[in-house]
Protein backbone atom coordinates (compact mmCIF):
# COMPACT_ATOMS: atom_id res chain seq x y z
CA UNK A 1 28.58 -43.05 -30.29
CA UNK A 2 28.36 -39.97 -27.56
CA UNK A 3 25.50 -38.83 -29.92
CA UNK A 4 23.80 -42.19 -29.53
CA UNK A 5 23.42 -41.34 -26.57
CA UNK A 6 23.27 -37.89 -25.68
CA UNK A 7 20.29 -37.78 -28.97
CA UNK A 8 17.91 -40.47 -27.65
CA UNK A 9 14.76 -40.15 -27.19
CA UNK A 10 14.78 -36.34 -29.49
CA UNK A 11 11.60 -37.03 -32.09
CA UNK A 12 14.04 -35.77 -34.97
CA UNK A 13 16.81 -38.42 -34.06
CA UNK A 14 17.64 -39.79 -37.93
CA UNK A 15 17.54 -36.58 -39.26
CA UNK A 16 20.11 -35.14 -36.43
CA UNK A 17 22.41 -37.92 -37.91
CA UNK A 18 21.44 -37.26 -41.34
CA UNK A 19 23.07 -33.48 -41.05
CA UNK A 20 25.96 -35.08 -39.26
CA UNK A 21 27.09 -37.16 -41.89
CA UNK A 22 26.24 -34.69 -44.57
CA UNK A 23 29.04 -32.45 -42.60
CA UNK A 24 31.62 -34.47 -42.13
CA UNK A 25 30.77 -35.42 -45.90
CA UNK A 26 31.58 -31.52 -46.54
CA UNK A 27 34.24 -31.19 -44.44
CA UNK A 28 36.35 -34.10 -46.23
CA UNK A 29 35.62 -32.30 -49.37
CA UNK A 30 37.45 -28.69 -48.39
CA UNK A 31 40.19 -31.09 -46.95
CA UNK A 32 40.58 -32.98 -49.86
CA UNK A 33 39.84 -30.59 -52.70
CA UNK A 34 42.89 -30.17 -55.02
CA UNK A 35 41.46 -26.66 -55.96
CA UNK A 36 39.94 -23.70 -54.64
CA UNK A 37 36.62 -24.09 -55.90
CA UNK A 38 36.17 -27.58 -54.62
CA UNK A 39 37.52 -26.43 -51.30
CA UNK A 40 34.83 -23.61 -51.51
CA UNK A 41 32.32 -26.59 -52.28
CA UNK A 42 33.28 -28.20 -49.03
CA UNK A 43 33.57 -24.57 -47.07
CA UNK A 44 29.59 -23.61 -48.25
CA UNK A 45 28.52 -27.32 -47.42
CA UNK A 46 30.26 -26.90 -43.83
CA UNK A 47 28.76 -23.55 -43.25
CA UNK A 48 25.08 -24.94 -44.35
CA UNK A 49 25.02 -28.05 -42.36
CA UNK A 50 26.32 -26.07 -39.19
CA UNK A 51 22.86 -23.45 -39.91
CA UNK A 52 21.09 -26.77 -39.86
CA UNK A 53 22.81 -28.08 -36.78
CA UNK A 54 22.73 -25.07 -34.93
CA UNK A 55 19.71 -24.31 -35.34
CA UNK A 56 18.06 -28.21 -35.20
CA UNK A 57 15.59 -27.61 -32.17
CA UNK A 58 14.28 -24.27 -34.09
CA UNK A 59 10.89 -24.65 -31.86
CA UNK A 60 12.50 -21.78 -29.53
CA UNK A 61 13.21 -18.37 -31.27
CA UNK A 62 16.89 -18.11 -29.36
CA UNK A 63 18.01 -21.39 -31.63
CA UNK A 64 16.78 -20.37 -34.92
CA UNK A 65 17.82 -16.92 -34.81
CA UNK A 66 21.33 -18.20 -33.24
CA UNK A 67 21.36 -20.46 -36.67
CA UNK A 68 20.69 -17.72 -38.91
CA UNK A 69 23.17 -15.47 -37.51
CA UNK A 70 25.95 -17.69 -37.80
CA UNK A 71 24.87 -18.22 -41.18
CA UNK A 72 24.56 -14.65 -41.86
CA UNK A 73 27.94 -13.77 -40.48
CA UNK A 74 29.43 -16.07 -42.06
CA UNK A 75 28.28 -15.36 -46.03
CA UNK A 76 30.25 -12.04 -44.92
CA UNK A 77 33.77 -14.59 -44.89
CA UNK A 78 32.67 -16.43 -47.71
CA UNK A 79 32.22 -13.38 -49.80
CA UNK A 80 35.90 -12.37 -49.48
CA UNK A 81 36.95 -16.01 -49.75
CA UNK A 82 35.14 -15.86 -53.62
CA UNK A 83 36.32 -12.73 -54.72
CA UNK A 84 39.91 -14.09 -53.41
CA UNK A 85 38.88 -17.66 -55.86
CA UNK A 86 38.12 -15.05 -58.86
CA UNK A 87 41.29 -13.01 -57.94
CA UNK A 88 43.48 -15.84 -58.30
CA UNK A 89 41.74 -16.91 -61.27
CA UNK A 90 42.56 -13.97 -62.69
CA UNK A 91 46.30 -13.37 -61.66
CA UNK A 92 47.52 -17.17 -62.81
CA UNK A 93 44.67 -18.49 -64.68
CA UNK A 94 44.32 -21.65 -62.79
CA UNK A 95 42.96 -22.40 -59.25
CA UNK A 96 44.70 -25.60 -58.64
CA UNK A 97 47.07 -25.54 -55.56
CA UNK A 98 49.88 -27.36 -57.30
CA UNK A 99 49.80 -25.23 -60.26
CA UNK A 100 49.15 -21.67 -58.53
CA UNK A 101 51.26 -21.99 -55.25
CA UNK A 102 54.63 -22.34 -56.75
CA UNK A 103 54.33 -18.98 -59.00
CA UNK A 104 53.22 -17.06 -55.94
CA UNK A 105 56.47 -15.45 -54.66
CA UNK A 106 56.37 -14.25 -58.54
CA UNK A 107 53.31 -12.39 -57.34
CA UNK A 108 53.26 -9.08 -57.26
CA UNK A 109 53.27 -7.44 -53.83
CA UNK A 110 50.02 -5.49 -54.03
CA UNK A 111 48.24 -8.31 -55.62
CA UNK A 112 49.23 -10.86 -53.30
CA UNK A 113 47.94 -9.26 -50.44
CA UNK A 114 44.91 -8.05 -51.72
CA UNK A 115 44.31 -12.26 -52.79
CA UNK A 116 45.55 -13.07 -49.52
CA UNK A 117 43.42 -10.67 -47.11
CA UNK A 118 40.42 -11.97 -49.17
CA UNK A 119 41.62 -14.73 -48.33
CA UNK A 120 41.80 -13.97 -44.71
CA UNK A 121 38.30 -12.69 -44.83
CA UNK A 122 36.92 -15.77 -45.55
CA UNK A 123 39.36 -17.42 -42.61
CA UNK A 124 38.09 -14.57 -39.86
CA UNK A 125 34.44 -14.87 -40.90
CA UNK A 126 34.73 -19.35 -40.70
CA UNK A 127 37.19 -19.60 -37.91
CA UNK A 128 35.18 -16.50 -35.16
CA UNK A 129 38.20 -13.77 -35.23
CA UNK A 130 37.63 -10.46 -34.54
CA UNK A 131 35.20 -8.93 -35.94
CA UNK A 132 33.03 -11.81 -37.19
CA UNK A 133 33.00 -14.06 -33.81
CA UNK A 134 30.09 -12.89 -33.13
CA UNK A 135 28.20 -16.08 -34.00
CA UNK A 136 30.41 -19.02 -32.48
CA UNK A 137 29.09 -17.86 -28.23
CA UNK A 138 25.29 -17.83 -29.67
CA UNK A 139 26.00 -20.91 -31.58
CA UNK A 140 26.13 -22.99 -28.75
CA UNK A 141 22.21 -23.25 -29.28
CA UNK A 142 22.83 -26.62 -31.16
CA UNK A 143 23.16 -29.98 -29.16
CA UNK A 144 26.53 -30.85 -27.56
CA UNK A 145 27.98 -33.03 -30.04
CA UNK A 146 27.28 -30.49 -32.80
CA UNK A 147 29.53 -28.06 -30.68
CA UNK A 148 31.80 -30.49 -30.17
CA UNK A 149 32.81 -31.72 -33.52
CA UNK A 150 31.98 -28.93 -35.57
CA UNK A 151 32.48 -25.71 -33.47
CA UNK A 152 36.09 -27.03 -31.99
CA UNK A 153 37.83 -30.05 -33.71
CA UNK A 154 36.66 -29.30 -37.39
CA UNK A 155 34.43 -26.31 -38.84
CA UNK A 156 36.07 -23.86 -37.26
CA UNK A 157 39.63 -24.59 -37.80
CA UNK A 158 38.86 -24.51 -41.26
CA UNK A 159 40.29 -21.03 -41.71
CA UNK A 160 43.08 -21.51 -40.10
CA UNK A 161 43.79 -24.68 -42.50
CA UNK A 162 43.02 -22.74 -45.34
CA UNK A 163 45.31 -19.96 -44.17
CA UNK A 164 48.37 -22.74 -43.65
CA UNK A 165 47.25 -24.29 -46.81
CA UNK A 166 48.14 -21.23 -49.05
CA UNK A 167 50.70 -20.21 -46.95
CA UNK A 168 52.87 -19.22 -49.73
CA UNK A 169 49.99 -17.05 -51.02
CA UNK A 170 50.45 -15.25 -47.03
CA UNK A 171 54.54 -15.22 -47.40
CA UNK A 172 54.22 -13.67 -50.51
CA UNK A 173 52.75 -10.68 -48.48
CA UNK A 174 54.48 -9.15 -45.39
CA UNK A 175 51.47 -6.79 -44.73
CA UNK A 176 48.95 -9.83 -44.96
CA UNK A 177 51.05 -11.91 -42.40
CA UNK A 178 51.16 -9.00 -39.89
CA UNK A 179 47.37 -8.49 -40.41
CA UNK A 180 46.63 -12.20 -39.65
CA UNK A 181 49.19 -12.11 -36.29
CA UNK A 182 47.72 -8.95 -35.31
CA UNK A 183 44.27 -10.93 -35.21
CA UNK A 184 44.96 -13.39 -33.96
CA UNK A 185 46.62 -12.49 -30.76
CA UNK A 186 44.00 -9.89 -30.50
CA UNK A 187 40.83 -12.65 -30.38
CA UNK A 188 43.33 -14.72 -28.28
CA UNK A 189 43.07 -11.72 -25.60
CA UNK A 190 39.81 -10.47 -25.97
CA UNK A 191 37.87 -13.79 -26.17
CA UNK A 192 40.11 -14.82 -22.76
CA UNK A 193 38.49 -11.87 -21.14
CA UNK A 194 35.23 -12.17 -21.87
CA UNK A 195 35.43 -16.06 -21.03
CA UNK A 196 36.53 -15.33 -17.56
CA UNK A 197 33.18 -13.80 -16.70
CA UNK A 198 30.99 -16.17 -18.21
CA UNK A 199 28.18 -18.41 -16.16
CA UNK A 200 27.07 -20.43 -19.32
CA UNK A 201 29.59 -23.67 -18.84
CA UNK A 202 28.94 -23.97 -22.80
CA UNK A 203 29.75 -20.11 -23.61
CA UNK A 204 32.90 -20.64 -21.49
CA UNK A 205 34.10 -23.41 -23.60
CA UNK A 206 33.30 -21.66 -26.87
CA UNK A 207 34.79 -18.02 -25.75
CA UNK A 208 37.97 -20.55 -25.37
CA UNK A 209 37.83 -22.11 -28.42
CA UNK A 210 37.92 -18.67 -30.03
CA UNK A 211 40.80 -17.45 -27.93
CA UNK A 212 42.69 -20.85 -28.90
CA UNK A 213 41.97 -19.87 -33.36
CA UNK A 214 43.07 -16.86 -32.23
CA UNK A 215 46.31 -19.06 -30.73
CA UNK A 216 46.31 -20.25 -34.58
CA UNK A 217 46.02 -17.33 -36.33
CA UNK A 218 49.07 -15.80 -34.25
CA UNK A 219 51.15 -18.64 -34.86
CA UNK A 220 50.14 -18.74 -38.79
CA UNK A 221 50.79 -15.02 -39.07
CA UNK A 222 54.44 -15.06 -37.57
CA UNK A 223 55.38 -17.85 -40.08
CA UNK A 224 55.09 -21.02 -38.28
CA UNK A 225 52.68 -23.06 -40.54
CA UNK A 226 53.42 -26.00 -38.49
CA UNK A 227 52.80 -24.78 -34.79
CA UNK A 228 49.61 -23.66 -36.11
CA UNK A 229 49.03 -26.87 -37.56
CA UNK A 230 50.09 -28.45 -34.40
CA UNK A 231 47.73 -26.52 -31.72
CA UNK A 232 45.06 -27.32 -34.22
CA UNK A 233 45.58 -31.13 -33.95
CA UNK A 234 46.16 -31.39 -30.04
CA UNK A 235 43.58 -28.41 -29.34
CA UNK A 236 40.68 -30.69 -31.36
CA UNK A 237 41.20 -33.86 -28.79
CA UNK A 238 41.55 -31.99 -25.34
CA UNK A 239 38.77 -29.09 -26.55
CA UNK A 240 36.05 -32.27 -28.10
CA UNK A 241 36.69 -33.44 -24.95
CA UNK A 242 35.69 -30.71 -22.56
CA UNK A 243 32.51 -29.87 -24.57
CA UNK A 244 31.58 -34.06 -24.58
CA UNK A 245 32.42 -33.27 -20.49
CA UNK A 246 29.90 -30.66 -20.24
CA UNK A 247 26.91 -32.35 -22.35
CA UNK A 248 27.45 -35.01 -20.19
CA UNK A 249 27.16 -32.53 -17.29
CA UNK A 250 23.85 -30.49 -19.04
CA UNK A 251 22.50 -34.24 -19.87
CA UNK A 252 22.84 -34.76 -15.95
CA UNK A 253 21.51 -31.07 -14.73
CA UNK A 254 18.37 -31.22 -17.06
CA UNK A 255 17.58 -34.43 -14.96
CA UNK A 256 16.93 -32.03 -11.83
CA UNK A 257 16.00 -29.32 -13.28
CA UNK A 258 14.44 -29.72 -16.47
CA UNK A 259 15.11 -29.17 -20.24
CA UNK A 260 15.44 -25.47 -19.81
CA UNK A 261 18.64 -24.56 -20.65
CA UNK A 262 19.06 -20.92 -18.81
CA UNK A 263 18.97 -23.21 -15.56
CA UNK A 264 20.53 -26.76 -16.93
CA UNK A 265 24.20 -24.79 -18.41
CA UNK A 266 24.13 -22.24 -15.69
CA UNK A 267 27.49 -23.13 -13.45
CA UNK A 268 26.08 -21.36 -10.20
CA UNK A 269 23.53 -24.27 -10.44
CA UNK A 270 25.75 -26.92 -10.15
CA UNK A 271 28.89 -27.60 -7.42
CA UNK A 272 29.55 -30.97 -6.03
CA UNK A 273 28.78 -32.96 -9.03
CA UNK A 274 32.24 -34.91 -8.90
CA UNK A 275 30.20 -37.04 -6.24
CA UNK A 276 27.89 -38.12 -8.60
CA UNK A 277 29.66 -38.17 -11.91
CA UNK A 278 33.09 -39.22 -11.28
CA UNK A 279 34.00 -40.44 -14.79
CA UNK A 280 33.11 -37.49 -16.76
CA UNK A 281 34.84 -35.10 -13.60
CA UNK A 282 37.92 -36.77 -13.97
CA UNK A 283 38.19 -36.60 -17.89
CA UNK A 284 37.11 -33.14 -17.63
CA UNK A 285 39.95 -32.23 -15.03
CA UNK A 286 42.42 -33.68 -17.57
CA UNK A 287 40.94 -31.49 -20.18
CA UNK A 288 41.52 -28.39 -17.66
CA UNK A 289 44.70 -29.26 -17.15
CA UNK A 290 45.79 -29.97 -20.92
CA UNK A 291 44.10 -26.36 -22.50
CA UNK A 292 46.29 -24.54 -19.47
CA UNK A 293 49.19 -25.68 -20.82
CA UNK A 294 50.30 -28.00 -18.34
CA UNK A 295 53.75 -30.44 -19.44
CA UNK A 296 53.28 -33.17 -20.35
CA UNK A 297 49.98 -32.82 -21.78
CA UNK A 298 48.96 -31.70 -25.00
CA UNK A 299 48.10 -28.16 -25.16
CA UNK A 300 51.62 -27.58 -23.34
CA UNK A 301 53.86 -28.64 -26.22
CA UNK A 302 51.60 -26.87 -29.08
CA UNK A 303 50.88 -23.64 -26.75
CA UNK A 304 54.54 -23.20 -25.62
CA UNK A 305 55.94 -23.99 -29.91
CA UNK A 306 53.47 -20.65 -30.79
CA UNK A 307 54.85 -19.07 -27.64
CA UNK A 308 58.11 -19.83 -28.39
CA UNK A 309 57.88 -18.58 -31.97
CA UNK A 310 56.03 -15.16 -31.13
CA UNK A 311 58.58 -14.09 -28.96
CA UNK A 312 61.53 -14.52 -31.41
CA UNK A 313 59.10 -12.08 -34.29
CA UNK A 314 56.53 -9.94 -32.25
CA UNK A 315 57.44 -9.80 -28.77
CA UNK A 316 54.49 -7.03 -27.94
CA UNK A 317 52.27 -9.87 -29.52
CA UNK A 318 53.84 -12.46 -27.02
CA UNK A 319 53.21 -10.33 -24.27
CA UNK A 320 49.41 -10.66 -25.10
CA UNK A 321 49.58 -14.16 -25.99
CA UNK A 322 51.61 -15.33 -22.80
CA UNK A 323 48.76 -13.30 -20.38
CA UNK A 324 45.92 -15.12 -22.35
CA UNK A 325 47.71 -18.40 -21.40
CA UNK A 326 47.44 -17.38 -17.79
CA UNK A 327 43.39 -16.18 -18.19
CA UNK A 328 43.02 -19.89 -19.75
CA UNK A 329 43.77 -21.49 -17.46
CA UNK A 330 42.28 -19.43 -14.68
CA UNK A 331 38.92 -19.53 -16.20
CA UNK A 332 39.27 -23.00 -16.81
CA UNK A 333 39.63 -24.04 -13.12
CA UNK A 334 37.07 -21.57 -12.73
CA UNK A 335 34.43 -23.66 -14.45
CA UNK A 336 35.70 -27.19 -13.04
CA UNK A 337 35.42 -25.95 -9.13
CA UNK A 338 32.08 -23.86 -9.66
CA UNK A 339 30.79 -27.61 -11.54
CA UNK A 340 32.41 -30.21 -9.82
CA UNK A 341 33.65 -28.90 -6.14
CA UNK A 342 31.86 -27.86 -2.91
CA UNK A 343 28.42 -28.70 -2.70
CA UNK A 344 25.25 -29.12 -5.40
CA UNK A 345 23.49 -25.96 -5.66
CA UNK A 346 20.88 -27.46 -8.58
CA UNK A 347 17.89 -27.54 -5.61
CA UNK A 348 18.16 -24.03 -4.77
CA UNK A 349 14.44 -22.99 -6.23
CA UNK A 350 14.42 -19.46 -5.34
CA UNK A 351 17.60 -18.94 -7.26
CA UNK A 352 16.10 -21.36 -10.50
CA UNK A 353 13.50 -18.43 -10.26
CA UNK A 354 15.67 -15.33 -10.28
CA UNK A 355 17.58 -17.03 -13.13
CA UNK A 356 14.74 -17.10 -15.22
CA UNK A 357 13.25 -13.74 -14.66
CA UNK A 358 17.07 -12.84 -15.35
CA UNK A 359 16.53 -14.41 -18.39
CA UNK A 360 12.90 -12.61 -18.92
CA UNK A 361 11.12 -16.28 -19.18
CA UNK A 362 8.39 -17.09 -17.07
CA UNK A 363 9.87 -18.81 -14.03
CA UNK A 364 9.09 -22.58 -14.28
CA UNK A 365 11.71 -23.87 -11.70
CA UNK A 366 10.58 -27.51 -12.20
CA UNK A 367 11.25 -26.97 -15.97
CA UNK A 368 8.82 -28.42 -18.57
CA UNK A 369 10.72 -32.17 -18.44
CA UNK A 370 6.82 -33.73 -18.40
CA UNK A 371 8.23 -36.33 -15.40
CA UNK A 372 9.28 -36.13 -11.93
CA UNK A 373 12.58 -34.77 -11.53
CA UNK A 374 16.01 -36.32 -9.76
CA UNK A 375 16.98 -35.29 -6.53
CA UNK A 376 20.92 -35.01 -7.72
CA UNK A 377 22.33 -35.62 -10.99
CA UNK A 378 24.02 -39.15 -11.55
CA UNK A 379 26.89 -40.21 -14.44
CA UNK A 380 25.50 -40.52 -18.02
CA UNK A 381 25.69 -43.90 -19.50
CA UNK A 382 28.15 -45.77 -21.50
CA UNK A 383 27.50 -44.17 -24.79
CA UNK A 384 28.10 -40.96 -23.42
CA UNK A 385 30.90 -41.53 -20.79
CA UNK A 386 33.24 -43.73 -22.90
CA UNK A 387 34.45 -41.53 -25.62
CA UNK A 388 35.08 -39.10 -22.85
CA UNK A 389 37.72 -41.86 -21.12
CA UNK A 390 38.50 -41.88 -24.91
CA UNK A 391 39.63 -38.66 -25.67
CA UNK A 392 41.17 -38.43 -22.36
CA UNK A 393 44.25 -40.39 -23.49
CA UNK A 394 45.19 -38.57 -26.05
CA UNK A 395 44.66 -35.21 -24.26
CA UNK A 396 47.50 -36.14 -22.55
CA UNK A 397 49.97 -38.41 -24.68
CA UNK A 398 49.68 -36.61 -28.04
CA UNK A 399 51.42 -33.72 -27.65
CA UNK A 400 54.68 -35.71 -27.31
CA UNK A 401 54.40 -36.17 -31.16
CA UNK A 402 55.67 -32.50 -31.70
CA UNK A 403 58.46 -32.31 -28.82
CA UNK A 404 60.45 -29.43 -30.53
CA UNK A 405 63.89 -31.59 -30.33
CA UNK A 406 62.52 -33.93 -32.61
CA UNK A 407 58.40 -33.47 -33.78
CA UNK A 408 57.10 -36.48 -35.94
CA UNK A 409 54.41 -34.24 -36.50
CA UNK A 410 56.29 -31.61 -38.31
CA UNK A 411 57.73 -34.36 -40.24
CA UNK A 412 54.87 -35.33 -41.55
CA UNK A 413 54.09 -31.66 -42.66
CA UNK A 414 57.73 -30.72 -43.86
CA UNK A 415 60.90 -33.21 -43.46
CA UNK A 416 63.24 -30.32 -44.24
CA UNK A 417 61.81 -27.84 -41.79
CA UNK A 418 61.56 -30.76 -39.06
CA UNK A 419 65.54 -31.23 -39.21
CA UNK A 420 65.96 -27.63 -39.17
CA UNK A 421 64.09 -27.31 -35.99
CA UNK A 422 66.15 -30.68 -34.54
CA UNK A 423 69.48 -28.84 -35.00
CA UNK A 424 68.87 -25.54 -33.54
CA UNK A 425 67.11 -26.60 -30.93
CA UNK A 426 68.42 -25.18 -27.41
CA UNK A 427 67.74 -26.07 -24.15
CA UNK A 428 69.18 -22.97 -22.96
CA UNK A 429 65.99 -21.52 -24.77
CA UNK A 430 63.39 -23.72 -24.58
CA UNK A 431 63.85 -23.85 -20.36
CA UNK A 432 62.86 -19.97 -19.24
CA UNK A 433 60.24 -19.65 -22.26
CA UNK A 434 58.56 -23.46 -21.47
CA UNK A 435 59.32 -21.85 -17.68
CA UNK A 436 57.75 -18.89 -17.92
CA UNK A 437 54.28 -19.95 -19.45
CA UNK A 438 54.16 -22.93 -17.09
CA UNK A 439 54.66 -20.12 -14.54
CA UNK A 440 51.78 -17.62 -15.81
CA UNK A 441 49.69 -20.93 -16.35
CA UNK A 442 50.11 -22.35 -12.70
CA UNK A 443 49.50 -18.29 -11.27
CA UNK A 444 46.08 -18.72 -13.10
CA UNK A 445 45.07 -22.14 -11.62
CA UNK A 446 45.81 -20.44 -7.76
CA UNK A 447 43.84 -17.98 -8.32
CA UNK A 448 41.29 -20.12 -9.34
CA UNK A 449 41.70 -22.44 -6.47
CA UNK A 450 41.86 -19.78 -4.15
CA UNK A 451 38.96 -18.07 -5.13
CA UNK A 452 36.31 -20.69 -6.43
CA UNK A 453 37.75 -24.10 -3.78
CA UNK A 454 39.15 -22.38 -1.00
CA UNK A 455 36.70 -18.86 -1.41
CA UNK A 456 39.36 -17.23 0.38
CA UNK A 457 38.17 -14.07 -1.64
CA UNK A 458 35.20 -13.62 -3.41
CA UNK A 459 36.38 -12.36 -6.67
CA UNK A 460 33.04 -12.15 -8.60
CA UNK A 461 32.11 -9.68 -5.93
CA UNK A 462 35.30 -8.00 -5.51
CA UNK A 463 35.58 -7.19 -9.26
CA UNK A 464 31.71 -6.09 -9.64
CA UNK A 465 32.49 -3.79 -6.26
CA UNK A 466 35.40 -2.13 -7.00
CA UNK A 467 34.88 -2.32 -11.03
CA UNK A 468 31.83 -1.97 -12.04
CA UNK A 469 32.13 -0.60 -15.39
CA UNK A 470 34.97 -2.83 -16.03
CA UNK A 471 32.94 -6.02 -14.95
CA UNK A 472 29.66 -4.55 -17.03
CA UNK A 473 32.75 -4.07 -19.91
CA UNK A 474 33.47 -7.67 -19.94
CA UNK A 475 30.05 -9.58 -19.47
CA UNK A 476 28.59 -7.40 -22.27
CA UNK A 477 31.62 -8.81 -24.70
CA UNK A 478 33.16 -5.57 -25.02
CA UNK A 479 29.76 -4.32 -26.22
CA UNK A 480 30.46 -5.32 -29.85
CA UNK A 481 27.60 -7.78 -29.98
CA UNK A 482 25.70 -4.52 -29.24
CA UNK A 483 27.68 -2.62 -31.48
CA UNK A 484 26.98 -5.03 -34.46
CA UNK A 485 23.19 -5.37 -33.44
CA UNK A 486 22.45 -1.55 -34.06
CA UNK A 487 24.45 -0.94 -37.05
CA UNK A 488 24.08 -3.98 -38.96
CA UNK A 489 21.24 -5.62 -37.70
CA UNK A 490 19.02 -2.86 -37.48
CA UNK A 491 20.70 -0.94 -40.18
CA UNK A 492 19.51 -3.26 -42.56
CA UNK A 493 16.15 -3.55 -41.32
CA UNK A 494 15.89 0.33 -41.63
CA UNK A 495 17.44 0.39 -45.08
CA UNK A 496 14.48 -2.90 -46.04
């Protein structure tokens, strides 16, 4: 329905529709396979119809080459993920999950975790871990609801589902388990860092979406199959929902300035849009609020199970994963005040200029819309603003499904584990953990406010001023885009 309307009007609008439906086509298949190689089936249609998707409006270089690299990237995954199919082949001479997955603890050490890092492989490579994230920021190229559904609620968490999946494959293997925690809390961090410096409201969200699979991976790793499985089903309603917030929000911008998207996702172009779009600003708070781990809403209860988890098995780990839950939900209430608070910046045309050259595109602040542009953006329509109120209601109600003193979800997963969970549960425990990342949450939404509502301090400034190589650091993504570009990329082209 959101696509409906957020697609209307593109000249390739049936065929947009025909790739969507040939995804979520794949996607049921690696769900519903009952053996490897039809799950492999699904996980190459996935990965084919996302190159498609990705790259749909392949008229600009920047989209088609954003396509092919996160096709590219990951064959890489999919490569360990087959020679992990032929492995297992090999070692039981079946790949069906009923008949493989009770003989595993049988396995031998060495050979389960060789099976089960391939395994991984193919999970880091579909699911943007360290080091193959590289495509999910640049992948953002494809229209909103492509982002939306498949680089949040479904593609993407395939790995982690395929991880949980053959989890007795990964508790067969000590060393593979510590591999995938390891990870995962280290994406969690690193992708929190880099999202905090971001000006690209879409890069923002999908920096957090890879620190939140990182989330996944941590909580896999350390053993609990169903917390992973958890943060994966509340992260998919709150996370659809901010990215269907902000194509609502680029839909608006390109209104005022165009169809040019350096100036139309750029957040120091907007401010003071909660004026105009009310509807998709208040969905989009309750989206904020939900990823940062607020109670009662959703992310809280998933967030603070992983939490709760790590710190019982790794706490060094839980150190790194309780500090990204503060960064998450600093940056954010970052994005919502720079978008929606203080006043609209979208008609500053000297700045629409500098942005460009920034960008090394010929400055064209009026943008190459064809019409006469808006003064100030206004709420999308119906189509686009009602699956937003939508999702908003189960952003906040559905975490209450997995309260840890009695989770209907992880009955549905595991009956036995569920009542196990029931009768050791402790409030004496639950209180200063659930306390504590509330705490670390809440210090990252006043710093936020302070700096971005109240601009009490100017922190951009403060940080580029005092840090410069730190802040340089950061905004170049730890320079392993870089890093990959010259040995890989250009490696290859050498070696051709």
């Amino acid at each position: 329905l959101y696509s409906i309307g957020y697609m209307h009007g593109d000249s390739r609008f049936p065929r947009f529709f025909t790739y969507l439906n040939l995804f979520v086509f794949s996607m049921l298949i690696l769900v519903l396979g009952d053996n490897l190689v039809l799950t492999f089936l699904g996980w190459e249609g996935v990965g084919a119809c996302s190159y498609f998707l990705i790259a749909f409006w392949f008229e600009k270089d920047e989209n088609a080459s954003a396509g092919k690299k996160a096709f590219i990237t990951n064959r890489v995954g999919d490569w360990g993920f087959m020679v992990a199919i032929f492995m297992t082949f090999f070692a039981f001479g079946t790949v069906t999950y009923t008949e493989f997955l009770p003989l595993s603890p049988g396995l031998a050490e060495t050979t389960a975790t060789f099976i089960a890092l391939m395994l991984f492989v193919g999970a880091i490579g579909k699911s943007a871990q360290i080091p193959l994230f590289i495509w999910l920021p640049d992948a953002m190229a494809g229209p909103t609801p492509v982002s939306a559904l498949i680089h949040t609620a479904t593609m993407v968490t395939a790995g982690e589902f395929m991880v949980c999946r053959l989890s007795p494959m990964f508790e067969a293997s000590p060393t593979a388990q510590a591999v995938v925690c390891v990870i995962g809390a280290c994406t969690a961090l690193f992708a929190a860092t880099v999202g905090m410096v971001q000006n690209d409201i879409k890069r923002v969200i999908a920096y957090s979406t890879c620190s939140q699979l990182g989330y996944m991976f941590f909580a896999a790793g350390s053993g609990a199959y169903g917390a992973a499985m958890f943060h994966l089903f509340t992260h998919a309603f709150f996370k659809a929902l901010l990215f269907l917030g902000a194509g609502s929000v680029i839909h608006a911008m390109e209104e005022v300035v165009g169809h040019e998207p350096v100036l139309a996702q750029d957040m120091r172009l907007m401010g003071g849009l909660r004026k105009f779009m009310p509807i998709t600003s208040a969905t989009f708070f309750i989206g904020c609020i939900a990823i940062s781990g607020i109670p009662p809403l959703a992310g809280f209860w998933s967030k603070d199970e992983i939490l709760g988890v790590a710190f019982g098995h790794f706490p060094i780990l839980w150190v790194a994963g309780f500090i990204t839950a503060g960064m998450t939900a600093f940056y954010m209430f970052r994005l919502y005040f720079l978008t929606f608070e203080g006043s609209f910046r979208g008609g500053n045309k000297d700045f629409q200029v500098e942005l460009m050259a920034a960008a090394g595109k010929v400055a064209e602040p009026h943008g190459d819309s064809g019409h006469s542009l808006a003064a100030h953006p206004h709420e999308s329509g119906w189509q686009m603003a009602m699956p937003l109120a939508v999702l908003a209601v189960p952003s906040v109600l559905i975490g209450l499904l997995g309260t840890p003193w009695h989770s209907r979800f992880a009955a549905l997963l595991n009956p036995e584990e569920a009542a196990e969970m029931a009768a050791h549960f402790s409030w004496a425990e639950f209180l200063p953990l659930a306390g504590s990342s509330v705490a670390i949450s809440a210090a990252g939404i006043t710093l936020a406010v302070v700096a971005y509502l109240l601009h009490k301090i100017d922190l951009g400034s403060a940080v580029a001023g005092r840090f410069p190589a730190l802040n340089r650091f950061l905004a170049n993504k730890w320079y392993l885009d870089a890093l990959n570009d010259k040995i890989f990329v250009q490696g290859s082209r050498k070696l051709a």
